[in-house]
C-alpha atoms as a PDB file:
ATOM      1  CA  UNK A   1      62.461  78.522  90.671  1.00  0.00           C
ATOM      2  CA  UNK A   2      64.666  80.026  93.106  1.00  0.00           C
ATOM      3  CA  UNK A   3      63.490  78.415  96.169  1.00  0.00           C
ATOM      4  CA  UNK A   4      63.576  75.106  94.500  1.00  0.00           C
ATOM      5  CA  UNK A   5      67.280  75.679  93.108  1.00  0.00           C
ATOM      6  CA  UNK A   6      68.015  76.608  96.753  1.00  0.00           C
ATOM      7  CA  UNK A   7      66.018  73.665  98.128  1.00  0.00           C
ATOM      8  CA  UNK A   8      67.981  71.278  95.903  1.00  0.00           C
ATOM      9  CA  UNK A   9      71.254  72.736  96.766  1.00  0.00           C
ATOM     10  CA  UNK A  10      71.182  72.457 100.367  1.00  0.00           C
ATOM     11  CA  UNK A  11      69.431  68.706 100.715  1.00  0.00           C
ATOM     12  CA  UNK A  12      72.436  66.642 101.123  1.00  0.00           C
ATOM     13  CA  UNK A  13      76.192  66.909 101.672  1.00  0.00           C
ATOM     14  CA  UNK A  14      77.579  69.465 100.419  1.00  0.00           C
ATOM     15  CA  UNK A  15      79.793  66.856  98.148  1.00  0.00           C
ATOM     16  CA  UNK A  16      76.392  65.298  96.815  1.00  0.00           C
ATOM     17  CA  UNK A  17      73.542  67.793  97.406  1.00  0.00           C
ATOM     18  CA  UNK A  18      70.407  66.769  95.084  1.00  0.00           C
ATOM     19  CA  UNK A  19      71.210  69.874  92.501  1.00  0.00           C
ATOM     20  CA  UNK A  20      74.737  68.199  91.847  1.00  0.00           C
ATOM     21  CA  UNK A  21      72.848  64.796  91.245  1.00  0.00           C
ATOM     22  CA  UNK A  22      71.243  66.691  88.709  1.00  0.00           C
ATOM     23  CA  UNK A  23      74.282  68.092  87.102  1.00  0.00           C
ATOM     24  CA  UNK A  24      75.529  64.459  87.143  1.00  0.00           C
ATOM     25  CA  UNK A  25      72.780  63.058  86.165  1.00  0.00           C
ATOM     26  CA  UNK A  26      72.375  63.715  82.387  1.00  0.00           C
ATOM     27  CA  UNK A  27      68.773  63.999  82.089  1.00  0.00           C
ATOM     28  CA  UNK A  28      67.431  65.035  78.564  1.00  0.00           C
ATOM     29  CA  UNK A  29      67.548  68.723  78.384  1.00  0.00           C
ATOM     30  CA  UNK A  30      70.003  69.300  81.249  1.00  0.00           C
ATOM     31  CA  UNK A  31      73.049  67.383  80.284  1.00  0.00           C
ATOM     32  CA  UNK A  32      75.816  66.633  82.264  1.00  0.00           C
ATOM     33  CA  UNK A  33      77.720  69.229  83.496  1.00  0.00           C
ATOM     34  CA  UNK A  34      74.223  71.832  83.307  1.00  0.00           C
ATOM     35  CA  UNK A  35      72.661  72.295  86.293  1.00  0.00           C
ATOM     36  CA  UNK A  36      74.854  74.808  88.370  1.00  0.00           C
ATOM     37  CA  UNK A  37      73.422  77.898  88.917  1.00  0.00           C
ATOM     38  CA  UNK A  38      69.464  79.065  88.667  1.00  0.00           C
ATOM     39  CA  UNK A  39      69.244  80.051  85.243  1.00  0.00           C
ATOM     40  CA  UNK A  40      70.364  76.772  83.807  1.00  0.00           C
ATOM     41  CA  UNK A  41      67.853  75.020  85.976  1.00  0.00           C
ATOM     42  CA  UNK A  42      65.374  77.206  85.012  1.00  0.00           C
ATOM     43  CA  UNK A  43      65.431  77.073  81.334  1.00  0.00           C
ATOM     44  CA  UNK A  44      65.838  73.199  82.093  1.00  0.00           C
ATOM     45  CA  UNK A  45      62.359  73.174  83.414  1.00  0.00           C
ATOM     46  CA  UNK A  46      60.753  75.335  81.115  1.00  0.00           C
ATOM     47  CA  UNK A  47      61.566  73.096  78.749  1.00  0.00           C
ATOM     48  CA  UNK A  48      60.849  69.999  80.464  1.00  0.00           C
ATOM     49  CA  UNK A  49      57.403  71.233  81.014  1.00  0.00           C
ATOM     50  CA  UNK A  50      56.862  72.443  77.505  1.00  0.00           C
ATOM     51  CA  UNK A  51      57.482  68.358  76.269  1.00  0.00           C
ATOM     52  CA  UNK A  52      55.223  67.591  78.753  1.00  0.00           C
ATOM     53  CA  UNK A  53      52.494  69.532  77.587  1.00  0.00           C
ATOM     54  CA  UNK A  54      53.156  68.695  73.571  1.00  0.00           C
ATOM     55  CA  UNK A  55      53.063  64.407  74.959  1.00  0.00           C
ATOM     56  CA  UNK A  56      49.908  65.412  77.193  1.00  0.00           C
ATOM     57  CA  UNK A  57      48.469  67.010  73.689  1.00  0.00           C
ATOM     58  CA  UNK A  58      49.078  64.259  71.691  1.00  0.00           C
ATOM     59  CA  UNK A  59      46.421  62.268  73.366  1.00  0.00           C
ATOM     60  CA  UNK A  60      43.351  64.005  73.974  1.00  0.00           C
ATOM     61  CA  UNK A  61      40.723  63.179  76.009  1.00  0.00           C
ATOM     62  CA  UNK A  62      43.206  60.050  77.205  1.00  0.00           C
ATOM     63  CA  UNK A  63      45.232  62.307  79.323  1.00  0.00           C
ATOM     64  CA  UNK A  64      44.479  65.472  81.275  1.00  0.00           C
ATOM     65  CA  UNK A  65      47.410  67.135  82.543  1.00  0.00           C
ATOM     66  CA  UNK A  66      47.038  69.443  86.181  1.00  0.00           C
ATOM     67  CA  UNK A  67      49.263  72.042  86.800  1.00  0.00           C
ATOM     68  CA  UNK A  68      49.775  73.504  90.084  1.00  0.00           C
ATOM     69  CA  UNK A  69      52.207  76.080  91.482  1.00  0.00           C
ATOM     70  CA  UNK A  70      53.190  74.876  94.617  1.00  0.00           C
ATOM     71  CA  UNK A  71      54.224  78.592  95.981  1.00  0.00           C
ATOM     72  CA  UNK A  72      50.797  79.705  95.416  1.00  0.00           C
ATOM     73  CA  UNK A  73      49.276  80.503  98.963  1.00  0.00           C
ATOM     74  CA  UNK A  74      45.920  78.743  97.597  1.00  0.00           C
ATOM     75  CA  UNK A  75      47.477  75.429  96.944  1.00  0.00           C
ATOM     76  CA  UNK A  76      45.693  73.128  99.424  1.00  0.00           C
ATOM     77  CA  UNK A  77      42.534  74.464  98.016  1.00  0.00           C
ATOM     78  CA  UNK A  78      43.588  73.497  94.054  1.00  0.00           C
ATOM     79  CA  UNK A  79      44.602  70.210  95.231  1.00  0.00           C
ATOM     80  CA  UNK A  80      42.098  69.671  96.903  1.00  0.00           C
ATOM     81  CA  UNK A  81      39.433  70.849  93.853  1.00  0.00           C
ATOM     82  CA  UNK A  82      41.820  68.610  91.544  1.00  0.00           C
ATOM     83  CA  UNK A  83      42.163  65.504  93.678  1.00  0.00           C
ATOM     84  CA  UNK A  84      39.398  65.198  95.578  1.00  0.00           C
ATOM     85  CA  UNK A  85      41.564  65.249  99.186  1.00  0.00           C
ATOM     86  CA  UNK A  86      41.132  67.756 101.767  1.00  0.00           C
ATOM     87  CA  UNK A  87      42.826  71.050 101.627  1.00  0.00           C
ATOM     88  CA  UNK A  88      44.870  70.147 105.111  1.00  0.00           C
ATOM     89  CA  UNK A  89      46.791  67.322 103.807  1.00  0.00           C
ATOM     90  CA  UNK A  90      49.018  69.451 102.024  1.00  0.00           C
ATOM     91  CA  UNK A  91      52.008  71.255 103.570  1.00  0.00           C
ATOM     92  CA  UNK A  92      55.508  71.642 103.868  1.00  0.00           C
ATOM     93  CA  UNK A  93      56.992  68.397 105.208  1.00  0.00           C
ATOM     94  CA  UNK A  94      60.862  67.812 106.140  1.00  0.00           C
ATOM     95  CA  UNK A  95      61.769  70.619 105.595  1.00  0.00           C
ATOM     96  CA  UNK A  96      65.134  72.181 106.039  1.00  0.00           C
ATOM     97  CA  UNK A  97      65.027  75.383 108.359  1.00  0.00           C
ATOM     98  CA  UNK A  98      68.760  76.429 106.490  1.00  0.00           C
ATOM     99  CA  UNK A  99      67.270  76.554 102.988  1.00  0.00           C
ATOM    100  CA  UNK A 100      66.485  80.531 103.107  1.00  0.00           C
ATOM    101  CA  UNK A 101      69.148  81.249 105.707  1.00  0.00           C
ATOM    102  CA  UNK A 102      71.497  81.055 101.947  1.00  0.00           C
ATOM    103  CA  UNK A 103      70.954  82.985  99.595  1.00  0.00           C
ATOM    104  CA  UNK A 104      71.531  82.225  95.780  1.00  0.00           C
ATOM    105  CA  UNK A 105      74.468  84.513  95.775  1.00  0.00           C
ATOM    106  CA  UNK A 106      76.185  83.113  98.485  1.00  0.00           C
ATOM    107  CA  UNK A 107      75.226  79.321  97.080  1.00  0.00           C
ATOM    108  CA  UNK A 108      76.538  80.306  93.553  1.00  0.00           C
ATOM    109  CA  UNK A 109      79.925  81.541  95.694  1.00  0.00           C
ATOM    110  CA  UNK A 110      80.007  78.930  97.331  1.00  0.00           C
ATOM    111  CA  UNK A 111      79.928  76.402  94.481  1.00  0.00           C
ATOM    112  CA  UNK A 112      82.739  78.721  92.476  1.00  0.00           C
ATOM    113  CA  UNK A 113      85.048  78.717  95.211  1.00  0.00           C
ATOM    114  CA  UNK A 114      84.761  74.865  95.771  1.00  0.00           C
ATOM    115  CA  UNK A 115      85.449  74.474  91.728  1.00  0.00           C
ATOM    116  CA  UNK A 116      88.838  76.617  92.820  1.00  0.00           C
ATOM    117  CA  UNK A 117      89.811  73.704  95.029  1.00  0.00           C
END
């Protein structure tokens, strides 16, 4: 959760990084103004994933659902068992060589001070 809270803060301008397009964004279960700092975007998506798995449920049989950590060293491999595609297709792409130059800290600092303004 912390890379991706880190990942979201640095793409973009620091005016309009992705994480404050969240915050703006009032999506159900992280309403406007939620969003700025790891916990909130954490308990976000643990509840997020929780609806998905009680609308998966609902239809059995009609839906399977695949879950897949994406930090987990074997992931090519369980993408490639779940999809059919070979293991080498997935990778890190575009990514941002900053993102874990900043720490958390510093980004939740960061976005205080600039409130301050």
């Amino acid at each position: 959760m912390t890379n991706w809270f880190r990942s979201l803060t640095n793409w973009g301008t620091p005016e309009n990084n992705m994480r404050k397009r969240f915050e703006r964004a009032n999506i159900t279960g992280l309403p406007e103004g939620v969003g700025k700092n790891v916990s909130q975007f954490s308990s976000f998506y643990c509840e997020y994933v929780k609806r998905v798995r009680k609308e998966v449920a609902k239809y059995p049989g009609r839906h399977e659902l695949i879950e897949i950590d994406i930090e987990d060293p074997t992931v090519g491999r369980q993408v490639e068992e779940a999809f059919g595609i070979k293991h080498t297709c997935w990778g890190h792409k575009n990514t941002a060589k900053h993102n874990n130059t900043v720490s958390v800290d510093e980004l939740q600092r960061r976005y205080l001070l600039s409130q301050r303004e």
